[in-house]
C-alpha atoms as a PDB file:
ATOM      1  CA  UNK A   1     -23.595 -15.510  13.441  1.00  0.00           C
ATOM      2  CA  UNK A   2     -20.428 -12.935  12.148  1.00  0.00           C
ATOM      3  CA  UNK A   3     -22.099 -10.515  13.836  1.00  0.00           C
ATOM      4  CA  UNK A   4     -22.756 -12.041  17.314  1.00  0.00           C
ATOM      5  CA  UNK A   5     -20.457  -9.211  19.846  1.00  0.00           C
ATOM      6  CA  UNK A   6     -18.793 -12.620  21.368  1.00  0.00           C
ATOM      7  CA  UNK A   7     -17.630 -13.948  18.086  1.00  0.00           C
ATOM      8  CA  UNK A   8     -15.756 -10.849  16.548  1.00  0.00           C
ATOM      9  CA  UNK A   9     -13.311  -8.053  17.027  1.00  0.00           C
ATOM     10  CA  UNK A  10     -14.926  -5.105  19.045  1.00  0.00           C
ATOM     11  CA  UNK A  11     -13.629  -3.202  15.483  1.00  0.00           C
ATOM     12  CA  UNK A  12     -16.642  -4.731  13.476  1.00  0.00           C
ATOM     13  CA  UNK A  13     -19.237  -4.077  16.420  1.00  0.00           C
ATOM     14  CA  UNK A  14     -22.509  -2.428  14.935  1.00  0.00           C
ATOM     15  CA  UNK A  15     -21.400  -3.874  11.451  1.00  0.00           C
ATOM     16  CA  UNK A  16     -24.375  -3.527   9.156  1.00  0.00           C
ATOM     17  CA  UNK A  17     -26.224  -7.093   8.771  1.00  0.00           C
ATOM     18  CA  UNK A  18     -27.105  -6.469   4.979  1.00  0.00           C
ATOM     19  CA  UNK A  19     -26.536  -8.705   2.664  1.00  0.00           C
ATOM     20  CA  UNK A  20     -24.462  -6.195   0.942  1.00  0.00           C
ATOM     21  CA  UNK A  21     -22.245  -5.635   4.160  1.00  0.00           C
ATOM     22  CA  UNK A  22     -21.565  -9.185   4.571  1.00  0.00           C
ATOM     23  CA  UNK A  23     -20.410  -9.655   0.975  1.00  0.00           C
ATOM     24  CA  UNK A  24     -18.064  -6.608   1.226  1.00  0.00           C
ATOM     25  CA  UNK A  25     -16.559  -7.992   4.352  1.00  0.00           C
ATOM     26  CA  UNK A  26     -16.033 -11.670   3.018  1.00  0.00           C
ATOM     27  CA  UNK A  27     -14.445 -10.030  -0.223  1.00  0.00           C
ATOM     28  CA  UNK A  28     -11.962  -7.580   1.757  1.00  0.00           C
ATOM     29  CA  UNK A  29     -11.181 -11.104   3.772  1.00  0.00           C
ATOM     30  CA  UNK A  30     -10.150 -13.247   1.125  1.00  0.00           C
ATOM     31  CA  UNK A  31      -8.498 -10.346  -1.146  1.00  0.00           C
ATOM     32  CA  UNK A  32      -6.730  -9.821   1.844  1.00  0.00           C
ATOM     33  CA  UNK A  33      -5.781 -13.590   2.585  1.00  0.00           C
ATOM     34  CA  UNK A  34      -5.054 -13.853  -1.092  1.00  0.00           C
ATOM     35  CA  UNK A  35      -2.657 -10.818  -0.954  1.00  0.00           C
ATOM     36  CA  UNK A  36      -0.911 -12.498   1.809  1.00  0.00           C
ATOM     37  CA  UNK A  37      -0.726 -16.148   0.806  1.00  0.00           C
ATOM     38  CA  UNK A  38       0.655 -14.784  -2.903  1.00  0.00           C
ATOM     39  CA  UNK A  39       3.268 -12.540  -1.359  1.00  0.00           C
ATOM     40  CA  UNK A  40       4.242 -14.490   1.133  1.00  0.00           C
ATOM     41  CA  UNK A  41       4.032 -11.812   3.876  1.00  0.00           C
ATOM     42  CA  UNK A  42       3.159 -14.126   6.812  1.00  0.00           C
ATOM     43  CA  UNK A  43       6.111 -15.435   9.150  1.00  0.00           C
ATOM     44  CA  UNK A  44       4.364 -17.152  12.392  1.00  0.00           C
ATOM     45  CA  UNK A  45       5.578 -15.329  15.609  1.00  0.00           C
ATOM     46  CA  UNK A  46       6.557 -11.875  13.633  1.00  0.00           C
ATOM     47  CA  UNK A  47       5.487  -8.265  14.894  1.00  0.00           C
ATOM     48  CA  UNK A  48       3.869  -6.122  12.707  1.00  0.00           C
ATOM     49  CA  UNK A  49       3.625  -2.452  13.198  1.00  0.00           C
ATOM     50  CA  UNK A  50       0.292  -1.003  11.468  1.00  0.00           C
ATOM     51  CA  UNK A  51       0.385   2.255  10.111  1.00  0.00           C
ATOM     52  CA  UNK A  52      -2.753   4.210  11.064  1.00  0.00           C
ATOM     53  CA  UNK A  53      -3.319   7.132   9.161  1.00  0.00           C
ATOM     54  CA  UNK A  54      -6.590   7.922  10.284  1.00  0.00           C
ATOM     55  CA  UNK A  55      -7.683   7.545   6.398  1.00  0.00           C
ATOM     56  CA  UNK A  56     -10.313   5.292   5.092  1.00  0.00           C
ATOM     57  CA  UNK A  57      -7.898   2.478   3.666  1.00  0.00           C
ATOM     58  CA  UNK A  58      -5.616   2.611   7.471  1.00  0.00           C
ATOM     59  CA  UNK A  59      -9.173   1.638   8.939  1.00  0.00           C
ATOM     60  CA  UNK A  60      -9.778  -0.781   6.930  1.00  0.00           C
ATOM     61  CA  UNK A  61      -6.109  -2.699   6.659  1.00  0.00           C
ATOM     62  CA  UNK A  62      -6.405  -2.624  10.745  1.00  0.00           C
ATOM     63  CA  UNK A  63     -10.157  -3.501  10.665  1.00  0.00           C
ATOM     64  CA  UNK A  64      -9.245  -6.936   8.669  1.00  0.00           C
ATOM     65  CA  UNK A  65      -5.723  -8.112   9.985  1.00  0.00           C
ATOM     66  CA  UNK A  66      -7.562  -8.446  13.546  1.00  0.00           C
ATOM     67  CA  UNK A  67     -10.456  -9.970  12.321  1.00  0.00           C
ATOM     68  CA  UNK A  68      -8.162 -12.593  10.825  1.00  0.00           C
ATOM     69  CA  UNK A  69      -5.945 -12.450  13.748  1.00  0.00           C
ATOM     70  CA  UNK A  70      -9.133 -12.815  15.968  1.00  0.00           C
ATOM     71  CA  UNK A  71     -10.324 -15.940  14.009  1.00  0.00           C
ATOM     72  CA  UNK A  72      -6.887 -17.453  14.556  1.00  0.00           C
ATOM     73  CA  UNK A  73      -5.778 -16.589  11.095  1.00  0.00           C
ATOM     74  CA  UNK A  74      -2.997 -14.463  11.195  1.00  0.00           C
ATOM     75  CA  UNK A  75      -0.184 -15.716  13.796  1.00  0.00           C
ATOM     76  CA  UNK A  76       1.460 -12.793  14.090  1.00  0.00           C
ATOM     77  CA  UNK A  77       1.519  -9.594  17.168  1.00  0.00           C
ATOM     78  CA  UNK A  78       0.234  -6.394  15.883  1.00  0.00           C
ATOM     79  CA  UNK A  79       0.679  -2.998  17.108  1.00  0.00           C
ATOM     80  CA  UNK A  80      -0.753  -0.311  15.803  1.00  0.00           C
ATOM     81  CA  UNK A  81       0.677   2.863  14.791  1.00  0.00           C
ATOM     82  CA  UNK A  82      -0.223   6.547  14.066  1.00  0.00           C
ATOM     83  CA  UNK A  83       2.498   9.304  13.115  1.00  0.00           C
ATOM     84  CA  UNK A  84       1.426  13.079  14.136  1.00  0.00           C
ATOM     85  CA  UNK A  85       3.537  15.147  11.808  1.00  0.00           C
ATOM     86  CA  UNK A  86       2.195  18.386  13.252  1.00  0.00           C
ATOM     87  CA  UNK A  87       0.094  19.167  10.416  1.00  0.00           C
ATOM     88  CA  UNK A  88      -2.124  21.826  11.574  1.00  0.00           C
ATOM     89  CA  UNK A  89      -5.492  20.781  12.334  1.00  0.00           C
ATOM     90  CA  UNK A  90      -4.824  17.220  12.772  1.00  0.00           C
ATOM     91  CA  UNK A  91      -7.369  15.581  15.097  1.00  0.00           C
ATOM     92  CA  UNK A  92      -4.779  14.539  17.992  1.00  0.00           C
ATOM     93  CA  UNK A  93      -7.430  13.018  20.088  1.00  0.00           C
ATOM     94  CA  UNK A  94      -8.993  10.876  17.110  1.00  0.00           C
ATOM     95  CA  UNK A  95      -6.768   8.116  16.887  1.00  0.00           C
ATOM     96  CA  UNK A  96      -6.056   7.300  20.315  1.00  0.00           C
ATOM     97  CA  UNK A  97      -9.430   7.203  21.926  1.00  0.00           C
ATOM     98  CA  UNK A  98     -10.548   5.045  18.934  1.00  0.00           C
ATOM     99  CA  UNK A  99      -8.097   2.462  19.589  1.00  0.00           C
ATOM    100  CA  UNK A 100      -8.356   2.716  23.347  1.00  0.00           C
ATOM    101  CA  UNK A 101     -12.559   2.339  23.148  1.00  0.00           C
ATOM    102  CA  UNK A 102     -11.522  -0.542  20.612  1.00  0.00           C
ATOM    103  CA  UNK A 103      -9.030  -2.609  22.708  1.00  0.00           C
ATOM    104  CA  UNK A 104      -6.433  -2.619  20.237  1.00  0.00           C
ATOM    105  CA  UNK A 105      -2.429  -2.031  20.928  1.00  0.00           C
ATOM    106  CA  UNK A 106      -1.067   1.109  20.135  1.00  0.00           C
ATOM    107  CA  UNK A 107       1.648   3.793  19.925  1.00  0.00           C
ATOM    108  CA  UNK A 108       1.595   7.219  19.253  1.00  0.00           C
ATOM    109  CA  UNK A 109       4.176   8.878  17.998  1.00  0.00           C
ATOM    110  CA  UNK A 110       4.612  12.964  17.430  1.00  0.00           C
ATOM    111  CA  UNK A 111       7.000  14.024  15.365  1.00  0.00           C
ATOM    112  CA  UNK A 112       6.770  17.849  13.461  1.00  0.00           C
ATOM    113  CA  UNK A 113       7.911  16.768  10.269  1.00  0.00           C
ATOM    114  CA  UNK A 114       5.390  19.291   9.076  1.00  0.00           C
ATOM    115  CA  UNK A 115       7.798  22.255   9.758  1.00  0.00           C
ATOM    116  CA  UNK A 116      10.711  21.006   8.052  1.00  0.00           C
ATOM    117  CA  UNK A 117       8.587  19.961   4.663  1.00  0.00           C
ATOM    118  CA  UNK A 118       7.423  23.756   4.985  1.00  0.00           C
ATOM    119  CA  UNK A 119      11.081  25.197   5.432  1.00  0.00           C
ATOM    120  CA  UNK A 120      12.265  22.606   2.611  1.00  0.00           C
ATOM    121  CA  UNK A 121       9.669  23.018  -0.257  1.00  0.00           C
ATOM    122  CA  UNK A 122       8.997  25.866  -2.248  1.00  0.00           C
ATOM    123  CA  UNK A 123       5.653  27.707  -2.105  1.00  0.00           C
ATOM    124  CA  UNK A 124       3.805  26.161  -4.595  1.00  0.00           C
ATOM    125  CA  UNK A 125       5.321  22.877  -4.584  1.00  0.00           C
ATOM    126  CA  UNK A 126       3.613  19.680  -3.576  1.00  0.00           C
ATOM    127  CA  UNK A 127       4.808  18.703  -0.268  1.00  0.00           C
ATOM    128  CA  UNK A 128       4.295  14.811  -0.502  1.00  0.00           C
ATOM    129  CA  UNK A 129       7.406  13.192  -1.887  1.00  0.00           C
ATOM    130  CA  UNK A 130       9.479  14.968   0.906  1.00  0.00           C
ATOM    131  CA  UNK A 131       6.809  14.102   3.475  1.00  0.00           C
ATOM    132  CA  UNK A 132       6.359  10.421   2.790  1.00  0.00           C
ATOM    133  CA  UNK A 133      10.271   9.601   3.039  1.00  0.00           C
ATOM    134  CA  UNK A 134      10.565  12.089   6.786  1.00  0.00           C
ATOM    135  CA  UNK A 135       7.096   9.769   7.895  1.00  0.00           C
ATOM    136  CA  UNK A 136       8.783   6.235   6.823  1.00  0.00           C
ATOM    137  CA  UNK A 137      12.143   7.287   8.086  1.00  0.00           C
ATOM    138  CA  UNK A 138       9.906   7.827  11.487  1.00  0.00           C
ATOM    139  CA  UNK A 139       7.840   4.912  11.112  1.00  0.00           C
ATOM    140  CA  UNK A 140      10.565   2.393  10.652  1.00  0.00           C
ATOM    141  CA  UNK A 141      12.663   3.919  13.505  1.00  0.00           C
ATOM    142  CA  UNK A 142       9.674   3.373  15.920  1.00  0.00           C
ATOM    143  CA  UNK A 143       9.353  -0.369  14.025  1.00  0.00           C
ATOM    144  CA  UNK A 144      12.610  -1.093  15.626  1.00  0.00           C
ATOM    145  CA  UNK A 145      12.414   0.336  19.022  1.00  0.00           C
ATOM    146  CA  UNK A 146       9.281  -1.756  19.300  1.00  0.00           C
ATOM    147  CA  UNK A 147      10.485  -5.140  17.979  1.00  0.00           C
ATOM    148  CA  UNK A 148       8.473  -4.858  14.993  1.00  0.00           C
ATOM    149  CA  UNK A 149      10.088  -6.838  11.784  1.00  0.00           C
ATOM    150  CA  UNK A 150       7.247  -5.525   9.394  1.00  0.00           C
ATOM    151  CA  UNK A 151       6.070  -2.438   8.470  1.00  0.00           C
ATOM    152  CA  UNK A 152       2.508  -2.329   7.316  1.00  0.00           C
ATOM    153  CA  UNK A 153       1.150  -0.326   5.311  1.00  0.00           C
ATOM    154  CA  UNK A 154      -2.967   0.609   3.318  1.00  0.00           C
ATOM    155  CA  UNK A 155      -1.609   1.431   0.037  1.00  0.00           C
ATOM    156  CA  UNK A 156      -4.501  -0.640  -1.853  1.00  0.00           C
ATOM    157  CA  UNK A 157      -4.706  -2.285  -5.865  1.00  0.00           C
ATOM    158  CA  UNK A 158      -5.630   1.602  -7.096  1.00  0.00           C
ATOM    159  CA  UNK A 159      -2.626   2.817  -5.358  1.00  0.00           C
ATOM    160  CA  UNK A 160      -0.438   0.456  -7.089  1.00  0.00           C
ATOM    161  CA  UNK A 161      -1.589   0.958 -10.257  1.00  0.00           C
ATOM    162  CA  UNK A 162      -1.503   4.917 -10.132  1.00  0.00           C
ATOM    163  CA  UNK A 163       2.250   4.949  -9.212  1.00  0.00           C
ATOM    164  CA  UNK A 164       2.888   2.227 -11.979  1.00  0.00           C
ATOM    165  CA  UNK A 165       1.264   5.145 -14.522  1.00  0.00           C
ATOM    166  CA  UNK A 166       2.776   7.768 -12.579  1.00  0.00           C
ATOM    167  CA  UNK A 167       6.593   6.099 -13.597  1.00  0.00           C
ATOM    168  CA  UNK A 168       5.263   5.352 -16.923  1.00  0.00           C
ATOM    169  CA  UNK A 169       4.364   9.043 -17.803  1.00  0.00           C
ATOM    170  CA  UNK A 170       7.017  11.020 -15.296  1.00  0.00           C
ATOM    171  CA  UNK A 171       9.603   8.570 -14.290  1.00  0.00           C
ATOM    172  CA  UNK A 172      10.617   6.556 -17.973  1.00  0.00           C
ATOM    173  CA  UNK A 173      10.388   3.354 -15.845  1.00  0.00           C
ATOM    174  CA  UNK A 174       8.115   0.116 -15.340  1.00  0.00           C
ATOM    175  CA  UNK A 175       7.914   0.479 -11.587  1.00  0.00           C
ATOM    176  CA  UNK A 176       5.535   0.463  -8.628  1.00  0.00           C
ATOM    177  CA  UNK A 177       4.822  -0.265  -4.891  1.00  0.00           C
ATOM    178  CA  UNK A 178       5.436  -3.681  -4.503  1.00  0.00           C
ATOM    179  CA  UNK A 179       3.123  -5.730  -2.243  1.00  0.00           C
ATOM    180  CA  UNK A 180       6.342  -7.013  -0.283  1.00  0.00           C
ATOM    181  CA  UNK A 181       9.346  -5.485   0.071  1.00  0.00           C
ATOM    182  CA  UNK A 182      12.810  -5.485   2.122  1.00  0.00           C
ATOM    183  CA  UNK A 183      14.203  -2.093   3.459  1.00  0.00           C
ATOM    184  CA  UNK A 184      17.330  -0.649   1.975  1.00  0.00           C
ATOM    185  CA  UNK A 185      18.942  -1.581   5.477  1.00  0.00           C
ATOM    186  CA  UNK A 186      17.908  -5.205   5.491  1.00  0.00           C
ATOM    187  CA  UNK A 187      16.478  -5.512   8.772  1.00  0.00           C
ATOM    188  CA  UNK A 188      12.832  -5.027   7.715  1.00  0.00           C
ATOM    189  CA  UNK A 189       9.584  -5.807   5.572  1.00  0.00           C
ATOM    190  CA  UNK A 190       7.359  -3.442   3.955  1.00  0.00           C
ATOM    191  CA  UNK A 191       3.905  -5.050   3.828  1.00  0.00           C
ATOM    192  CA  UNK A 192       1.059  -3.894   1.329  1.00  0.00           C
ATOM    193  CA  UNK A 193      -1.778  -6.483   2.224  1.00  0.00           C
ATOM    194  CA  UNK A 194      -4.508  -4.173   0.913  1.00  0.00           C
ATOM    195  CA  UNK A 195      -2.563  -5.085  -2.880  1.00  0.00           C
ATOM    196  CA  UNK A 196      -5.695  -6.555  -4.361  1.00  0.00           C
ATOM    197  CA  UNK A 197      -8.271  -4.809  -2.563  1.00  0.00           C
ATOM    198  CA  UNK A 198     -10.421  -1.871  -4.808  1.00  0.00           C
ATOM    199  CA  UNK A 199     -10.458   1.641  -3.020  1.00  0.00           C
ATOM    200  CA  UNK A 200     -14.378   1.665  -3.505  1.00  0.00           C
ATOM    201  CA  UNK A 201     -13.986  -0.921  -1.274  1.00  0.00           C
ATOM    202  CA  UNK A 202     -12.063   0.453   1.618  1.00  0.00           C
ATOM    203  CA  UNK A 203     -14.641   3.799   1.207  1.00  0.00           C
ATOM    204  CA  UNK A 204     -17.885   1.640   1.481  1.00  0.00           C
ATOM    205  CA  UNK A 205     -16.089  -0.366   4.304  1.00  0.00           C
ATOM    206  CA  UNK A 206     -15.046   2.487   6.034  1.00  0.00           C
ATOM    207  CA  UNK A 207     -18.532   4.524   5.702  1.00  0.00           C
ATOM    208  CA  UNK A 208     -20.403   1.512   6.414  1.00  0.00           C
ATOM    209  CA  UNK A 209     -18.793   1.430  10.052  1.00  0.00           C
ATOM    210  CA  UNK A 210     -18.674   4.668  10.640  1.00  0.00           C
ATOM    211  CA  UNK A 211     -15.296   5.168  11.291  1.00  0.00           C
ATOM    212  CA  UNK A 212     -13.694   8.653  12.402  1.00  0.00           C
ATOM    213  CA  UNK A 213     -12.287   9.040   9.382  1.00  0.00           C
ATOM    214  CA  UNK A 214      -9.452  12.037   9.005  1.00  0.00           C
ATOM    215  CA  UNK A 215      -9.083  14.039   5.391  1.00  0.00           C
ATOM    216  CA  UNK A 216      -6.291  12.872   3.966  1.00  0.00           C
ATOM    217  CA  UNK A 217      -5.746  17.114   2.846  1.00  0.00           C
ATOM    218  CA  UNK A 218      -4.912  19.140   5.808  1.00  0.00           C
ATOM    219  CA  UNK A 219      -2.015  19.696   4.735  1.00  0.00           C
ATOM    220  CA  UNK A 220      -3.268  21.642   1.844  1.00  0.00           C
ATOM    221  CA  UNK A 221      -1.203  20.881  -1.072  1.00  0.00           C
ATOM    222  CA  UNK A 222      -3.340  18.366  -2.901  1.00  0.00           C
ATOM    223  CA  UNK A 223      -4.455  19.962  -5.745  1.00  0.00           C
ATOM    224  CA  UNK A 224      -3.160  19.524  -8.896  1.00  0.00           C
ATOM    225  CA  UNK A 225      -1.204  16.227  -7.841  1.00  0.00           C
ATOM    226  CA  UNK A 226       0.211  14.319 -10.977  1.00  0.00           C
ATOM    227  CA  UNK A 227      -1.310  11.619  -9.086  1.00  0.00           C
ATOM    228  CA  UNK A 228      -4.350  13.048  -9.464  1.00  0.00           C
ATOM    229  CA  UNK A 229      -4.312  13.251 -12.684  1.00  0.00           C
ATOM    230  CA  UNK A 230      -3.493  10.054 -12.995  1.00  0.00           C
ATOM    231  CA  UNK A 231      -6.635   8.624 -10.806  1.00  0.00           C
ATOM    232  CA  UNK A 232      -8.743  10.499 -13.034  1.00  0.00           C
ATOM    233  CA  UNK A 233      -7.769   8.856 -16.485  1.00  0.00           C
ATOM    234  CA  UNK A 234      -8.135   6.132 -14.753  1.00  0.00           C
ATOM    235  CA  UNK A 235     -11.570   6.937 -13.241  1.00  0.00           C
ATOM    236  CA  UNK A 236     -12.522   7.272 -16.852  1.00  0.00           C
ATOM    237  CA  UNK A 237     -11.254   4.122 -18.484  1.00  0.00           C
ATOM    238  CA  UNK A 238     -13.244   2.444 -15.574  1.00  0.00           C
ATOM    239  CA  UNK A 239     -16.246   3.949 -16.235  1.00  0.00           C
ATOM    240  CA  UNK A 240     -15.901   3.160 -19.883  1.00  0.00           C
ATOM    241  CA  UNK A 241     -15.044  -0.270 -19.625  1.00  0.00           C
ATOM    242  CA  UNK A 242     -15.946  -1.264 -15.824  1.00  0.00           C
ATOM    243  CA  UNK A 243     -13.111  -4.006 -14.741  1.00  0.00           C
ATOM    244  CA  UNK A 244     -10.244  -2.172 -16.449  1.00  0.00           C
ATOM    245  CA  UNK A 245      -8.606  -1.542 -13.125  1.00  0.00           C
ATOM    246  CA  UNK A 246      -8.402  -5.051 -12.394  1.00  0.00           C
ATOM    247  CA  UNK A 247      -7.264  -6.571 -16.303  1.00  0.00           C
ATOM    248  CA  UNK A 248      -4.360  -3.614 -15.288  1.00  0.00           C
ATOM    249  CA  UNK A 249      -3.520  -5.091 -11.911  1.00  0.00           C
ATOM    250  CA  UNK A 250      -3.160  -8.506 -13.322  1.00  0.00           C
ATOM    251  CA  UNK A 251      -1.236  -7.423 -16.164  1.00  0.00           C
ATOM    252  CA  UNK A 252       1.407  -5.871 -13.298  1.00  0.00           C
ATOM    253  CA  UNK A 253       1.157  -9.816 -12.138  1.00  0.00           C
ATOM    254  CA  UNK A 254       2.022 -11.531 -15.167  1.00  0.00           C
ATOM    255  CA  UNK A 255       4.890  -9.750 -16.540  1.00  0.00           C
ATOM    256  CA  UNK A 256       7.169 -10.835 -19.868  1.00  0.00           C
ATOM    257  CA  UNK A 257      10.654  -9.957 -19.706  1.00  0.00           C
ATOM    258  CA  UNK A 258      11.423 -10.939 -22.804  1.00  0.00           C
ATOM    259  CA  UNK A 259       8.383  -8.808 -24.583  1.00  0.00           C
ATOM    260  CA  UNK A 260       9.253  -6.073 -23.167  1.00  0.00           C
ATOM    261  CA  UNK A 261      12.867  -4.141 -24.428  1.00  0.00           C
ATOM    262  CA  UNK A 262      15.424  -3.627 -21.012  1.00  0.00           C
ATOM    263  CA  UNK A 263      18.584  -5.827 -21.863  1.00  0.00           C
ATOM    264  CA  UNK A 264      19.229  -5.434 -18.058  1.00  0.00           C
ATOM    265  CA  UNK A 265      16.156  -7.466 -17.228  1.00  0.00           C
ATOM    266  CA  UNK A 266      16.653 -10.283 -20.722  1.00  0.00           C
ATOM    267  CA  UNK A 267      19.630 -11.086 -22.562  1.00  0.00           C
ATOM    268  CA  UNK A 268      18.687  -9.809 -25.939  1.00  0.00           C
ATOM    269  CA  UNK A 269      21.604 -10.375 -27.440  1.00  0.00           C
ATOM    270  CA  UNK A 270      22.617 -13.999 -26.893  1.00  0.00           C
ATOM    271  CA  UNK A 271      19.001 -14.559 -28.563  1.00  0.00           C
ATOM    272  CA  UNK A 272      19.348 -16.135 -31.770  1.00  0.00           C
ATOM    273  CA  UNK A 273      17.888 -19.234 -33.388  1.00  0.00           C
ATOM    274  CA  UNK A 274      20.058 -22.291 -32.860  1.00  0.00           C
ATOM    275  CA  UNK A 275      21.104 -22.660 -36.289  1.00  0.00           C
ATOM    276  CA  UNK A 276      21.801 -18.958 -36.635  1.00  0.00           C
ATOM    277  CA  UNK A 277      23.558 -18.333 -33.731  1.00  0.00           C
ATOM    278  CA  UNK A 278      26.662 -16.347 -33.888  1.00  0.00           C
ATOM    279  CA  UNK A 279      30.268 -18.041 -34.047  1.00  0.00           C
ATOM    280  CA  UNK A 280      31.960 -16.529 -30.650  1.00  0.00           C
ATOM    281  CA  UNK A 281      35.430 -16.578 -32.685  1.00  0.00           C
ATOM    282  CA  UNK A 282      34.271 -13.944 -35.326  1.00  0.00           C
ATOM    283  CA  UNK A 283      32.386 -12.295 -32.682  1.00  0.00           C
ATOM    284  CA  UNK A 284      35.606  -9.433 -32.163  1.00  0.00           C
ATOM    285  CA  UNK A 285      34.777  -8.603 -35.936  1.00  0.00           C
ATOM    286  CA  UNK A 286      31.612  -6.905 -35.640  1.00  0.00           C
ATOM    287  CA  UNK A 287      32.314  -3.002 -35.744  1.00  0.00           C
ATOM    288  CA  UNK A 288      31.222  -1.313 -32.819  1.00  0.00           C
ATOM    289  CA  UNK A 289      27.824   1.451 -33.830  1.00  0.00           C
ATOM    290  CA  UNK A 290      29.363   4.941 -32.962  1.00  0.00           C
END
């Protein structure tokens, strides 16, 4: 049986035996397999550091890489990772004795980035953007002193699709979080194997083991997020049409360069029919638009 305390990770011990459960479990599994096999995030003999935010999608990302690690699934080290930014109120004791009791590799790391987004942001102003580059910035500096060649991270399918709607409306780009992606120094891989997995998901997994889970809002700067915004148009296209979010995600996976209108990403104009191609020689007499 799954659920037998000698043939699992001590992370799913006192999972629920419904029904229910068990199909929730199998479906983060082979979203999460999927994810990986599609991307091609797996390198046999790499070191992964896993980014524990203390947040119901962090529980579940570590939850299922060492249950597919513990089935001999995943040949790869892991090493899990929490940043304390000093926010105040954060739960310092949480994380640690969780993944102590647990039995899974760790580092903690303090680092009061919390002061310097304070000192650097307006009153008023949401503190995130500024936040999340200090904590990566941390996080990939403690990937390296650990041996770690991938950084990985819960951002899950609803994730992805906000911040593709978040650079349609604010940024004037087609652009998201990729599920895979190389630093901007070469020497490491951002890893998002939660890309296909639902954040319902993540919450029922999450509740339904009963994990400390740590609000995402101490900070206090939440409200009134664009991204917010977003997640709640979103919310409602859902609700009217129940499997939107996942028509969207696929439409992010099957992507026409030459339907869409960037000359950067297709040649637009070397496109002509054969027989009405352009003679290169009288190309220099076409006046330039001013």
């Amino acid at each position: 049986m799954l659920d037998d305390q000698d043939d699992i990770h001590p992370l799913f011990h006192g999972a629920p035996k419904s029904t229910e459960f068990r199909k929730l479990r199998k479906r983060l599994v082979q979203q999460v397999r999927e994810a990986m096999d599609t991307y091609g995030m797996i390198r046999p003999g790499d070191r992964w550091l896993v980014c524990l935010s203390g947040g119901k999608d962090s529980y579940t990302l570590l939850a299922i890489l060492h249950e597919l690690k513990w089935r001999g699934l995943l040949p790869v080290d892991l090493l899990a990772c929490n940043l304390d930014q000093g926010q105040p109120g954060f739960p310092a004791t949480v994380l640690p004795e969780f993944l102590t009791r647990m039995g899974v590799p760790h580092r903690i790391e303090y680092k009061d980035t919390y002061s310097v987004v304070v000192d650097k942001i307006p009153q008023g102003r949401t503190y995130c953007s500024l936040c999340s580059r200090l904590r990566r910035g941390n996080l990939y500096r403690v990937a390296r002193e650990e041996g770690c060649s991938a950084v990985v991270l819960g951002h899950h399918r609803d994730d992805i699709l906000e911040t593709f709607f978040m650079n349609l409306f604010h940024g004037g780009r087609l652009a998201t979080m990729p599920p895979k992606l190389v630093n901007e120094d070469g020497d490491l891989t951002l890893l998002r194997p939660l890309a296909l997995v639902a954040e319902s998901d993540c919450e029922k997994f999450a509740r339904a083991m009963n994990y400390p889970v740590i609000p995402c809002d101490l900070c206090g700067s939440q409200d009134g997020l664009q991204r917010v915004q977003v997640k709640g148009i979103l919310d409602e296209w859902e609700r009217r049409t129940p499997g939107r979010r996942n028509i969207m995600f696929r439409a992010l996976m099957n992507v026409r360069p030459s339907h869409l209108a960037d000359p950067a990403l297709f040649d637009f104009a070397n496109l002509w029919p054969d027989a009405a191609a352009p003679d290169p020689d009288n190309l220099s007499e076409i006046p330039s638009l001013r």
